[in-house]
N, C-alpha and C. Protein backbone atom coordinates (compact mmCIF):
# COMPACT_ATOMS: atom_id res chain seq x y z
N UNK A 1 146.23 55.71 90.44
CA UNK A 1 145.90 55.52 91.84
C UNK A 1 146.01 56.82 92.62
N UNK A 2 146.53 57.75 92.42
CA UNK A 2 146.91 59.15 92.64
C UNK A 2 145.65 59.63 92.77
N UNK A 3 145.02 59.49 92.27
CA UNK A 3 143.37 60.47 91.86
C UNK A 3 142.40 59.79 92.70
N UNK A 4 142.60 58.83 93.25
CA UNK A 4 141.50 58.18 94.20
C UNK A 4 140.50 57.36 93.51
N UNK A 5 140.85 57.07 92.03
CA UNK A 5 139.72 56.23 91.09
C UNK A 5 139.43 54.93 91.21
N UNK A 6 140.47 54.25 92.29
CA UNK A 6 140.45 53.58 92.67
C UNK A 6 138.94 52.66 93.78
N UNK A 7 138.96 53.64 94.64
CA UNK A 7 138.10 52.91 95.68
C UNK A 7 136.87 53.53 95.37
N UNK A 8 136.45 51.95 95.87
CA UNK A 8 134.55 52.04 95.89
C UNK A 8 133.89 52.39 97.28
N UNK A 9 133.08 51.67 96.98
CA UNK A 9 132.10 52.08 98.20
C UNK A 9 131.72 50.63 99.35
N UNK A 10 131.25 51.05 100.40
CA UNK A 10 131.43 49.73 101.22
C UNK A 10 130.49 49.04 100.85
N UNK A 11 130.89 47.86 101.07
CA UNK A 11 130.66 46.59 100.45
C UNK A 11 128.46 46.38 100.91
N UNK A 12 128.47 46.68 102.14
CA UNK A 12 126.86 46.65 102.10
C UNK A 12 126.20 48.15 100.84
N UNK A 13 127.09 48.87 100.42
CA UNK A 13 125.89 49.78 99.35
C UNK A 13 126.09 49.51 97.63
N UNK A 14 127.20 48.25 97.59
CA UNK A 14 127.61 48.11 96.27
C UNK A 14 126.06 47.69 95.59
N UNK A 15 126.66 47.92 94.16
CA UNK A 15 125.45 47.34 93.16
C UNK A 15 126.24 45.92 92.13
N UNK A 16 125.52 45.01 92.32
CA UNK A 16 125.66 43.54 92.18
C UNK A 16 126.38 43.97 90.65
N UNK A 17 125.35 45.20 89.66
CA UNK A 17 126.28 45.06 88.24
C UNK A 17 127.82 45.28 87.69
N UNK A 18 128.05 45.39 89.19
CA UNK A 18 129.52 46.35 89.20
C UNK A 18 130.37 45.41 89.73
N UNK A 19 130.06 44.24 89.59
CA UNK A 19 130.81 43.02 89.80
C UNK A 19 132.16 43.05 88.97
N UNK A 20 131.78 42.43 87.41
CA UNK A 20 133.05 42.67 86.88
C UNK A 20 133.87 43.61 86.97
N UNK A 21 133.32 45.09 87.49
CA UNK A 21 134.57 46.15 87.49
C UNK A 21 135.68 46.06 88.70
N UNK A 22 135.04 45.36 90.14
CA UNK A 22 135.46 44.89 91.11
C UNK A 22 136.89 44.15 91.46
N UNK A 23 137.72 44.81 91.77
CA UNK A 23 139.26 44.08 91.91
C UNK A 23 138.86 43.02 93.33
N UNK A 24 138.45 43.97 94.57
CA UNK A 24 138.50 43.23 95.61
C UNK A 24 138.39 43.92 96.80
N UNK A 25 138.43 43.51 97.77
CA UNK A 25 137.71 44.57 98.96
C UNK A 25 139.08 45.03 99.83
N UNK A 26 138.95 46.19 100.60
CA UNK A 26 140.00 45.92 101.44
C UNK A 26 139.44 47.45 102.04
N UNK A 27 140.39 46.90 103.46
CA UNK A 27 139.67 48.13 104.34
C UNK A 27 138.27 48.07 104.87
N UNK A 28 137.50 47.47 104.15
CA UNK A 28 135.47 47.75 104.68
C UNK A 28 135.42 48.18 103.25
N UNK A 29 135.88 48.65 101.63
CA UNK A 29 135.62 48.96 101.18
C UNK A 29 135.92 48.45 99.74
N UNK A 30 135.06 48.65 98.70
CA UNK A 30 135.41 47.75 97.25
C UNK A 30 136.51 48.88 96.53
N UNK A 31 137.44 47.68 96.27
CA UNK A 31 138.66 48.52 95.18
C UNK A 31 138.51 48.20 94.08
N UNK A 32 138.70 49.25 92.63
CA UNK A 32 138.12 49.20 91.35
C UNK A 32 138.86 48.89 90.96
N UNK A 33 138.81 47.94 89.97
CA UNK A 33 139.89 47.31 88.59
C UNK A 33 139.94 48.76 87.99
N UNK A 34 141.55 49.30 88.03
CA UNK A 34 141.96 50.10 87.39
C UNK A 34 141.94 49.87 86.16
N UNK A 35 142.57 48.60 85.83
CA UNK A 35 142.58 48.13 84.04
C UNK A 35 141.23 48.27 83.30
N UNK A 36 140.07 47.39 84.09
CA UNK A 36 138.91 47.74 83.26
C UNK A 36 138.32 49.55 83.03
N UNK A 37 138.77 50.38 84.09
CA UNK A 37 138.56 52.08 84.12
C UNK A 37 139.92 52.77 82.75
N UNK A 38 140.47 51.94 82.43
CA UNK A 38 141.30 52.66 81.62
C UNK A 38 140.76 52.17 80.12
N UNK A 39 140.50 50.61 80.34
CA UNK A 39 139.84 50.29 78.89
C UNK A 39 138.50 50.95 78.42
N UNK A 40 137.98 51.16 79.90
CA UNK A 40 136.70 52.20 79.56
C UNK A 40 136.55 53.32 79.08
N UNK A 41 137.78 53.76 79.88
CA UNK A 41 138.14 55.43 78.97
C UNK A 41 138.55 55.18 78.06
N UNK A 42 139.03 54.81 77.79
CA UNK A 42 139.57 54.86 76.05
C UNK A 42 138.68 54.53 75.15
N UNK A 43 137.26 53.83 75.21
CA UNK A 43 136.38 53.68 74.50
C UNK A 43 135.50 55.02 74.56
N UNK A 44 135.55 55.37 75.80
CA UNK A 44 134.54 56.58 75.76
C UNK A 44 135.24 57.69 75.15
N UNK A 45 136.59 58.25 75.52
CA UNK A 45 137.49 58.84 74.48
C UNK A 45 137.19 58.63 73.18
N UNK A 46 137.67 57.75 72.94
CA UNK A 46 137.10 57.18 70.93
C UNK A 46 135.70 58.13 70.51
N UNK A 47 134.58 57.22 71.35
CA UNK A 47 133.46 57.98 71.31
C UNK A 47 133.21 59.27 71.20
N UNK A 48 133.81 59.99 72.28
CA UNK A 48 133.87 61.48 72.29
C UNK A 48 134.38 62.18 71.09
N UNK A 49 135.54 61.96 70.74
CA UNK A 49 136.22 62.24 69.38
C UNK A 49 135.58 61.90 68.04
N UNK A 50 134.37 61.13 68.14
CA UNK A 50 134.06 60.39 66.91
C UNK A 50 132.49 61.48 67.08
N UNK A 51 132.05 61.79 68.24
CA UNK A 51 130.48 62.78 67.77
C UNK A 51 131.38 63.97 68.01
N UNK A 52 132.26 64.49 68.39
CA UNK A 52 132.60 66.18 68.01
C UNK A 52 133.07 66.03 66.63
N UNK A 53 133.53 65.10 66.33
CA UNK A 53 134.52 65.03 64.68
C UNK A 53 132.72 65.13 63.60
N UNK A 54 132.21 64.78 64.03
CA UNK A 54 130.50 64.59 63.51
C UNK A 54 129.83 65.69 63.65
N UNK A 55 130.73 67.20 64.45
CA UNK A 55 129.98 67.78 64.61
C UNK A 55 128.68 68.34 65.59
N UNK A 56 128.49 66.90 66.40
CA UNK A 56 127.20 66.39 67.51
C UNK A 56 127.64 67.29 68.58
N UNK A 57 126.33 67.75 69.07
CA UNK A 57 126.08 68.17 70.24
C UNK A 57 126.36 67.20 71.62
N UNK A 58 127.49 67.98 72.15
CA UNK A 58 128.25 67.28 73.83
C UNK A 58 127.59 67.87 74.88
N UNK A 59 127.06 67.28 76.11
CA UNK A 59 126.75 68.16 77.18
C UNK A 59 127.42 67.16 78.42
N UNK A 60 127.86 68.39 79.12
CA UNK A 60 128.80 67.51 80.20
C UNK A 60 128.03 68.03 81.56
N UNK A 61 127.52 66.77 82.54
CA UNK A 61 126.73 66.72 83.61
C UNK A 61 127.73 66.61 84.68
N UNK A 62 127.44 67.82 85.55
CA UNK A 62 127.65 67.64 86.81
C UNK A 62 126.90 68.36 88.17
N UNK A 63 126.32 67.71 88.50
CA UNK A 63 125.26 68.26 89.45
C UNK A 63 125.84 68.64 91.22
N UNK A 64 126.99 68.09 91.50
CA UNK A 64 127.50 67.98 92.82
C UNK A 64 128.11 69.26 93.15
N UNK A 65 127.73 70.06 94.03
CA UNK A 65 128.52 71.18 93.95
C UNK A 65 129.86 71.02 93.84
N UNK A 66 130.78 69.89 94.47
CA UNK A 66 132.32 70.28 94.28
C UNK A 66 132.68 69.88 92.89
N UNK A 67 131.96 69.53 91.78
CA UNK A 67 132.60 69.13 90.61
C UNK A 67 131.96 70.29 89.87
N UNK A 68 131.32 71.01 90.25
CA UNK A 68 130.80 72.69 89.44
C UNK A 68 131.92 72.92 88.15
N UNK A 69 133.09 73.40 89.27
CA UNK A 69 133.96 73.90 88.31
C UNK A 69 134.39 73.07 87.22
N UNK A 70 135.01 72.04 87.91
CA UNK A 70 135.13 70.86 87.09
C UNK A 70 134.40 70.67 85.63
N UNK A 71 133.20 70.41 86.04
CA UNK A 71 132.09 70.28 84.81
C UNK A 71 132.28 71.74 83.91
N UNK A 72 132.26 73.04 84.12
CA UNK A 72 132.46 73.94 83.71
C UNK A 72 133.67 73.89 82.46
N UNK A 73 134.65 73.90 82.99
CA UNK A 73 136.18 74.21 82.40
C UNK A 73 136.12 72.92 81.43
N UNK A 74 135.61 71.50 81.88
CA UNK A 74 135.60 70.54 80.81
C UNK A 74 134.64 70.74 79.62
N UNK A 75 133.57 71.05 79.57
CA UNK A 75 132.82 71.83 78.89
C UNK A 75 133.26 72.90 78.03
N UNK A 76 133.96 73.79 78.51
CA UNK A 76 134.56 75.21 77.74
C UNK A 76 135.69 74.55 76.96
N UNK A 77 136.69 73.87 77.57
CA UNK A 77 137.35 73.46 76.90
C UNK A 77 136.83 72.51 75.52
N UNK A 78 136.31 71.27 75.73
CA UNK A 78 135.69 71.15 74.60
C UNK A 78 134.50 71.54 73.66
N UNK A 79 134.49 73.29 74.08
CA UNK A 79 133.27 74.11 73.26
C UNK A 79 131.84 72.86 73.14
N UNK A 80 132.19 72.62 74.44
CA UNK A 80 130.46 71.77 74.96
C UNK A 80 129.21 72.65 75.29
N UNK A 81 128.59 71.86 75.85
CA UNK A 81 127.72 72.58 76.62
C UNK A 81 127.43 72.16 78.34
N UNK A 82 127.16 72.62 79.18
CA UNK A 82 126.99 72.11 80.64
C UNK A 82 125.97 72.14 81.44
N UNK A 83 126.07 71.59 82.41
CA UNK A 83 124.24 71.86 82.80
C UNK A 83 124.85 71.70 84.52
N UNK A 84 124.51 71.86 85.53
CA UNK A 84 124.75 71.98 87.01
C UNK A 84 123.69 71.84 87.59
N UNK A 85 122.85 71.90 87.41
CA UNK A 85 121.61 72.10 87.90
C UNK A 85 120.67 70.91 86.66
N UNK A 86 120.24 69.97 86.95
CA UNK A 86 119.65 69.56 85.93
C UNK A 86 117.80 69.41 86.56
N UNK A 87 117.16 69.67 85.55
CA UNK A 87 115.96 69.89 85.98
C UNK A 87 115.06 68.99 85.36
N UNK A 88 114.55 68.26 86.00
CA UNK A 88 113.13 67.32 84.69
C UNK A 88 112.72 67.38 83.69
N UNK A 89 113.04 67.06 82.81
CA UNK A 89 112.23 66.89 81.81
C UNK A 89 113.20 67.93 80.79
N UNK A 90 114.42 68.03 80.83
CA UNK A 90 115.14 68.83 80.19
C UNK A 90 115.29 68.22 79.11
N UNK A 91 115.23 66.69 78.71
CA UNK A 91 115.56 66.31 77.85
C UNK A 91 114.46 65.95 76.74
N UNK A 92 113.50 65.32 77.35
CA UNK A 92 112.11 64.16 77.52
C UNK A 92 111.18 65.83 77.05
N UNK A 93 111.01 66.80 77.84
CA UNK A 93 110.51 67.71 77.44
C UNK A 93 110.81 69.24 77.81
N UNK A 94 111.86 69.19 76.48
CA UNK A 94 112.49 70.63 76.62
C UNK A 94 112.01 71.65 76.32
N UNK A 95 110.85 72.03 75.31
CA UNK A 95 110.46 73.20 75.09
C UNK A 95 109.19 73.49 75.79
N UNK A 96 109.13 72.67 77.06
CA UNK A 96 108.21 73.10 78.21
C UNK A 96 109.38 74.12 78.81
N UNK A 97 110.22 73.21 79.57
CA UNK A 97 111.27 73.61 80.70
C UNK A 97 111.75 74.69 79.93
N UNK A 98 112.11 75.21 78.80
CA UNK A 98 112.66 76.47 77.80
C UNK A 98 111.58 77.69 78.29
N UNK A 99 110.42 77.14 77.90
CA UNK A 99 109.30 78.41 78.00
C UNK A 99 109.45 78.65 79.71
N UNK A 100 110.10 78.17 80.69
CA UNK A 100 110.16 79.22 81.85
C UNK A 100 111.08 79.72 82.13
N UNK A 101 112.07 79.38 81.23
CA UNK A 101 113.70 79.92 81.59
C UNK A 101 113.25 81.70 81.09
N UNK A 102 113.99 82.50 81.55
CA UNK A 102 114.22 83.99 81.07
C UNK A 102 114.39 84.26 79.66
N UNK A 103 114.08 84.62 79.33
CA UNK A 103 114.59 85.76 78.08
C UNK A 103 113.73 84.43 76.37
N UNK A 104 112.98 83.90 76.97
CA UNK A 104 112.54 82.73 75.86
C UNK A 104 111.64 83.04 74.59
N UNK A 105 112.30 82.89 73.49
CA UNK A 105 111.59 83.23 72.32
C UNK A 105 111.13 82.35 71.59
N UNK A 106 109.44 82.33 71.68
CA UNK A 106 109.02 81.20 70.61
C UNK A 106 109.53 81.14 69.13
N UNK A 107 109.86 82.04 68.82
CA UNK A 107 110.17 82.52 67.10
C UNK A 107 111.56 81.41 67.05
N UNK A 108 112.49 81.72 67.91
CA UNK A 108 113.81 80.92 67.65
C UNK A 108 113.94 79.43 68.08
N UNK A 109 114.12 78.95 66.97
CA UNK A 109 114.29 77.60 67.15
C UNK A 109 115.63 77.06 67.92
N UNK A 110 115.99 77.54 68.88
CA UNK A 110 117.42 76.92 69.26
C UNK A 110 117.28 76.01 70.36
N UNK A 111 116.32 74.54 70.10
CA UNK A 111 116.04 73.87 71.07
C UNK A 111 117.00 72.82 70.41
N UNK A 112 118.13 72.44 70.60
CA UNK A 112 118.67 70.96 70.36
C UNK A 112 118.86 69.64 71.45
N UNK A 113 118.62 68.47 70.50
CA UNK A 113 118.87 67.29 71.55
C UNK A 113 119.90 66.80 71.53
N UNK A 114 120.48 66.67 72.60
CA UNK A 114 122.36 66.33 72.69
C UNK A 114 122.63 65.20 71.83
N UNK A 115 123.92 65.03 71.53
CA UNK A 115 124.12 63.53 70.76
C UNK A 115 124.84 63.30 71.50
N UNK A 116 125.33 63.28 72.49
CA UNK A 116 126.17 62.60 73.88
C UNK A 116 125.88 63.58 75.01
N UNK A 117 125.79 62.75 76.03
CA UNK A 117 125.67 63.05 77.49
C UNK A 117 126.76 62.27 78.54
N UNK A 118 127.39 63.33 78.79
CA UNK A 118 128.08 62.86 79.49
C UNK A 118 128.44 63.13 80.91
N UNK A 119 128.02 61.88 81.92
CA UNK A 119 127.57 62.22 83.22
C UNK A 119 128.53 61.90 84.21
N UNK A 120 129.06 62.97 85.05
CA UNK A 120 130.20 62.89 86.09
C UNK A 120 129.82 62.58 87.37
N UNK A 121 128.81 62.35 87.58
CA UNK A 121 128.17 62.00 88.99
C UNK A 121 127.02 61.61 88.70
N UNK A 122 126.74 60.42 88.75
CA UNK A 122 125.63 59.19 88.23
C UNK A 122 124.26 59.34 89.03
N UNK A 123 125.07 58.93 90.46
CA UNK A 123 123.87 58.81 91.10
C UNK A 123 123.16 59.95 91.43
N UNK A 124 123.50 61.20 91.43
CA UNK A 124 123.17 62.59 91.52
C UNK A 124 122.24 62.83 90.15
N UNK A 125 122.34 62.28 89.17
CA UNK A 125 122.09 62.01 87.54
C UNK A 125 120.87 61.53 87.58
N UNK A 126 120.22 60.58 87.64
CA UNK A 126 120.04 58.98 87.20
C UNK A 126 118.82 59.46 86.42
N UNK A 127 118.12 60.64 86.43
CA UNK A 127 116.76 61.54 85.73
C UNK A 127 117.40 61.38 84.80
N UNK A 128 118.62 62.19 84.39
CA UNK A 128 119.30 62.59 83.42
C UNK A 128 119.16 61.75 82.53
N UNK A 129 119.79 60.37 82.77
CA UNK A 129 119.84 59.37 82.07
C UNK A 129 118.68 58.36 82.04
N UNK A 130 117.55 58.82 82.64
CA UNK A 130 116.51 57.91 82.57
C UNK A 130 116.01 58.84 81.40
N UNK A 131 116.03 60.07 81.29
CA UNK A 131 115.67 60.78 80.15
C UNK A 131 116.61 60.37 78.90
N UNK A 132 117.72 60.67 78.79
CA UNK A 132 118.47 60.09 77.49
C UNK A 132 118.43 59.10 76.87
N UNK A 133 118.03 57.83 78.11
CA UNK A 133 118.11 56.20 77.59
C UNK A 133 116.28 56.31 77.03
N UNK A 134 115.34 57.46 77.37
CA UNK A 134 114.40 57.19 76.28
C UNK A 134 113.94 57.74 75.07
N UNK A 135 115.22 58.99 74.38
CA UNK A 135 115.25 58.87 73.54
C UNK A 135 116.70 58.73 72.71
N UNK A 136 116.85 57.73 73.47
CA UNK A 136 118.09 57.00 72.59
C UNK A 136 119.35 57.78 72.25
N UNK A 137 119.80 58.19 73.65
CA UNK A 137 121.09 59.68 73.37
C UNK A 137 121.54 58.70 73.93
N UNK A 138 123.09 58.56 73.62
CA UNK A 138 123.94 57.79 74.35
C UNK A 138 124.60 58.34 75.57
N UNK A 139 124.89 57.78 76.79
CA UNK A 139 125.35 58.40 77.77
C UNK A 139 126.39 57.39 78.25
N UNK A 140 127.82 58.60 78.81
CA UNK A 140 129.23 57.93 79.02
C UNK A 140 129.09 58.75 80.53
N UNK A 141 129.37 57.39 81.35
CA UNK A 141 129.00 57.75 82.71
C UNK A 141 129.83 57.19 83.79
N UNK A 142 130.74 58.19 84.44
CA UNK A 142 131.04 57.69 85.69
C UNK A 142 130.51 57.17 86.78
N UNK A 143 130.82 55.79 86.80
CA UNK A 143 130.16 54.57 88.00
C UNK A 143 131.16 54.19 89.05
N UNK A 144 130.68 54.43 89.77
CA UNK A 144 131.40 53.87 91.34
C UNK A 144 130.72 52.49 91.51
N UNK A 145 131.46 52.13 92.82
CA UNK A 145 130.46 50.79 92.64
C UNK A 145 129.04 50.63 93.51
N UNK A 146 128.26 51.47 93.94
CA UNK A 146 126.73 51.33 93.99
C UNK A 146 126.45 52.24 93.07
N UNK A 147 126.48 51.99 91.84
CA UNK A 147 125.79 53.08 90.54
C UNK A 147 125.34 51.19 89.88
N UNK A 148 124.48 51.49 88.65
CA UNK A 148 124.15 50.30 88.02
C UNK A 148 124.57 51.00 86.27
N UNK A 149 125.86 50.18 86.05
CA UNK A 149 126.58 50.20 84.87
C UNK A 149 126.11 49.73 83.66
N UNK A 150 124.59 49.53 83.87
CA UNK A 150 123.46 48.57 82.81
C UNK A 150 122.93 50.05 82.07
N UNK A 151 122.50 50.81 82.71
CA UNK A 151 121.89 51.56 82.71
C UNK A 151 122.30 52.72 81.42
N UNK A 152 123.28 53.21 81.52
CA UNK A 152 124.33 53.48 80.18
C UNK A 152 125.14 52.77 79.05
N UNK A 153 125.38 53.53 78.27
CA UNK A 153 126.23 52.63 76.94
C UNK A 153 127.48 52.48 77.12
N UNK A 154 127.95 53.19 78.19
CA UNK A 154 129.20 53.91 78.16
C UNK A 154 129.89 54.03 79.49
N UNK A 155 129.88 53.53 80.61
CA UNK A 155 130.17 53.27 81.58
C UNK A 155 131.83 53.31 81.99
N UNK A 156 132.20 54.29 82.75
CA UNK A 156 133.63 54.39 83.42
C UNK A 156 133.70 53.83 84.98
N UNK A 157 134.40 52.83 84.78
CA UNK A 157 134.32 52.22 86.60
C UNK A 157 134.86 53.25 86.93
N UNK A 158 134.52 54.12 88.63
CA UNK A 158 135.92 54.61 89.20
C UNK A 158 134.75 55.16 90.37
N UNK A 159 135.60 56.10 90.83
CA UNK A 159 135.07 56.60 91.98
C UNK A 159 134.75 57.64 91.25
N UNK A 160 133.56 58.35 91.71
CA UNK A 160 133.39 59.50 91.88
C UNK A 160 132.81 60.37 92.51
N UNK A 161 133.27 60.33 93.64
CA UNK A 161 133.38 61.08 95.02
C UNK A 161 134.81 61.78 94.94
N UNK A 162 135.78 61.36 94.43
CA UNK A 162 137.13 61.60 94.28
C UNK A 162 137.39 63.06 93.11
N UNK A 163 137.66 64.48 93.53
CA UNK A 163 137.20 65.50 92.76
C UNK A 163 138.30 65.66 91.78
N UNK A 164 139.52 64.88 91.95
CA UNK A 164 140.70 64.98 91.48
C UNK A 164 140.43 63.59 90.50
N UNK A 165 140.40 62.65 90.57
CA UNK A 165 140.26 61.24 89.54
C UNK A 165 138.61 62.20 88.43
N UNK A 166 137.55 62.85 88.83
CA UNK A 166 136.51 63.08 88.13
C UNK A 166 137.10 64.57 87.24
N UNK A 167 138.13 65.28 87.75
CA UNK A 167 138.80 66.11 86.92
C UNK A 167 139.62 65.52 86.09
N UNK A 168 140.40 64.39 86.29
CA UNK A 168 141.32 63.68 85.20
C UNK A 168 140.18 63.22 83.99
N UNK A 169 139.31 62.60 84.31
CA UNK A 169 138.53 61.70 83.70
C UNK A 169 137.66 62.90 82.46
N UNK A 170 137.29 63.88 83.44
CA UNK A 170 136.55 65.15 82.30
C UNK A 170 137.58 65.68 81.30
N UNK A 171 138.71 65.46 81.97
CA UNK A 171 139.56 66.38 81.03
C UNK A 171 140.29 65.87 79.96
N UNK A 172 140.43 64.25 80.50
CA UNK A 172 140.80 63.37 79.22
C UNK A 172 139.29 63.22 78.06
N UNK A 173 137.73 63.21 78.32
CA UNK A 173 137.16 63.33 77.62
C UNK A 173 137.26 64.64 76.63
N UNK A 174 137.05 65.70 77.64
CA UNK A 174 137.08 67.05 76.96
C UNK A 174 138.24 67.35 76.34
N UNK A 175 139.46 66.57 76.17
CA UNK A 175 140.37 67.46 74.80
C UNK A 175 140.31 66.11 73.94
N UNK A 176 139.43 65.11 73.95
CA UNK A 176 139.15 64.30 73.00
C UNK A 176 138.45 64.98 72.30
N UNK A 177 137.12 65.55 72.41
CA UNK A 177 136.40 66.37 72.03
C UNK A 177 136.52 67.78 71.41
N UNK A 178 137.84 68.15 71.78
CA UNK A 178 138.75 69.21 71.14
C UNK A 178 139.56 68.70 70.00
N UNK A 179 139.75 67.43 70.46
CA UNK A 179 140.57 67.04 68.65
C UNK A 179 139.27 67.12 68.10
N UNK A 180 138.34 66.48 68.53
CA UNK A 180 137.74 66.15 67.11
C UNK A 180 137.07 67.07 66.56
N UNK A 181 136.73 67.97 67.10
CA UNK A 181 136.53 69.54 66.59
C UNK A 181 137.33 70.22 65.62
N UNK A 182 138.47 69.97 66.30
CA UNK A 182 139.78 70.61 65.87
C UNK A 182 140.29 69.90 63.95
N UNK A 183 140.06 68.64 64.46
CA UNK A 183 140.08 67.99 63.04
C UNK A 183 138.99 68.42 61.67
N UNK A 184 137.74 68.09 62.65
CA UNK A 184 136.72 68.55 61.51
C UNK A 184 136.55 69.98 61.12
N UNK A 185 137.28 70.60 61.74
CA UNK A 185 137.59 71.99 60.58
C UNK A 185 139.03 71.99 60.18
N UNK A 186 139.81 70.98 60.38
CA UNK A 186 140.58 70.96 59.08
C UNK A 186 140.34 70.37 57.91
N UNK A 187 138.95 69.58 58.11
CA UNK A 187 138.77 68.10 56.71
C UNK A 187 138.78 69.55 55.67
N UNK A 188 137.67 70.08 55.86
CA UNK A 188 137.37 71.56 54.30
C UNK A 188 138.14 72.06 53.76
N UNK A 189 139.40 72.32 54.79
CA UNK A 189 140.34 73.00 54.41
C UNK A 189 141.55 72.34 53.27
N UNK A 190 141.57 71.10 53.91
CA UNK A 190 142.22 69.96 53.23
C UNK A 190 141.82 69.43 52.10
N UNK A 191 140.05 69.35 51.63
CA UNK A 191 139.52 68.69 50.48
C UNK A 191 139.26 70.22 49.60
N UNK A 192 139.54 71.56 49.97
CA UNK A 192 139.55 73.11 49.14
C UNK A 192 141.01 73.15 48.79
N UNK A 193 141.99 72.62 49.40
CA UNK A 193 143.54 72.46 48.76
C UNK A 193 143.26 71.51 48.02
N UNK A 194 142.69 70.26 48.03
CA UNK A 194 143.06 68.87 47.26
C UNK A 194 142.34 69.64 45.77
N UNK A 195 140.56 70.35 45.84
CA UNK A 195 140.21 70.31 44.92
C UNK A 195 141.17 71.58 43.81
N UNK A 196 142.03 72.12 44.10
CA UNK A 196 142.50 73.32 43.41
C UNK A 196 143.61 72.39 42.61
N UNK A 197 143.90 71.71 42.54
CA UNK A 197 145.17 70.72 42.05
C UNK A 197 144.57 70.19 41.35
C-alpha cells in the first residue's frame, strides 16, 4: 500500500474488465484488490524467469516520461532491452522502421522478435500490444482500472500512474529475469562438471 498500487481510477473512466480486480470504491475512486496484484505478480515473475532461463528476448515498455528511468535501470538490470519511445509498426513491421533508424545495415541480420513484452504503462502502449497480440508475443502488463485486462496474457492489477508501485513492480520482474539468466549459465557449467566424472 506504500507504493500507491493500490488506487484506481474514478469510477466514471473504469473498464467493466477490471471488475474482478476491483476491491471497492472509496473517495470518488476504485481501490485495487491488492491480493489479486500480488497473485499476478508472481505469475508474471514465474514467467519472466522461465523466457530469460530460455534464453528469450525481454523488452521492457515504458513510454511516460516519468517512468523513463524506471524502464531504463529495469531493463539494464535484467540485460533486457527497452524502448521509450515506441513507434508503429516496430513489431508488426520492423525492418521497415530499422531501415530509417541511423547507422542501418542491410547485410546484418540483427532484427529480433521479442519473446516477452513487457508493458509499464498500458494505456500509453495499447499499439504496442495490438502489435504483439498479432504475432503471438506474450505481453505482461500493468492495468489500472480503465485499461482492458483481456487484451494481454499477463495482466498486473495496480495503478500505474503511481512511479514508486511501477518501480517496485519493474524491479521485482527485472531480477526475476536476472535469475534466470543467471541460472542458465550455470546449467553448462554444471552438466561440463557432471560430464568429467
Amino acid at each position: 500500500m506504500a507504493a500507491n498500487l493500490h488506487l484506481g481510477h474514478a469510477p466514471q473512466v473504469w473498464n467493466q474488465n477490471m471488475l474482478p480486480y476491483i476491491y471497492g470504491e472509496r473517495n470518488g475512486i476504485h481501490i485495487i484488490n491488492l491480493e489479486h496484484t500480488l497473485v499476478m505478480l508472481r505469475r508474471a515473475v514465474s514467467i519472466v524467469r522461465e523466457v530469460a532461463l530460455r534464453g528469450g528476448n525481454i523488452v521492457f515498455v515504458g513510454t511516460r516520461p516519468a517512468i523513463h528511468r524506471v524502464t531504463v535501470e529495469a531493463a539494464k538490470r535484467a540485460n533486457a532491452y527497452f524502448v521509450t519511445s515506441w513507434i508503429g509498426g516496430t513489431i508488426t513491421n520492423k525492418e521497415r522502421v530499422l531501415r530509417r533508424s541511423v547507422g542501418y545495415d542491410p547485410d546484418k541480420p540483427y532484427v529480433h522478435t521479442p519473446d516477452l513484452l513487457i508493458i509499464l504503462d498500458y494505456n500509453n502502449n495499447s499499439s504496442a500490444v495490438r502489435e504483439a497480440n498479432q504475432i503471438n508475443v506474450p505481453v505482461i502488463a500493468v492495468c489500472d482500472t480503465d485499461c482492458n485486462p483481456r487484451r494481454v496474457q499477463y495482466p498486473i492489477p495496480a495503478n500505474d500512474d503511481a512511479v514508486t508501485g511501477i518501480e517496485l513492480i519493474a524491479g521485482a520482474l527485472s531480477l526475476a529475469a536476472r535469475e534466470g539468466r543467471d541460472r542458465r549459465h550455470q546449467i553448462p557449467s554444471v552438466n561440463a562438471d557432471s560430464a568429467r566424472y
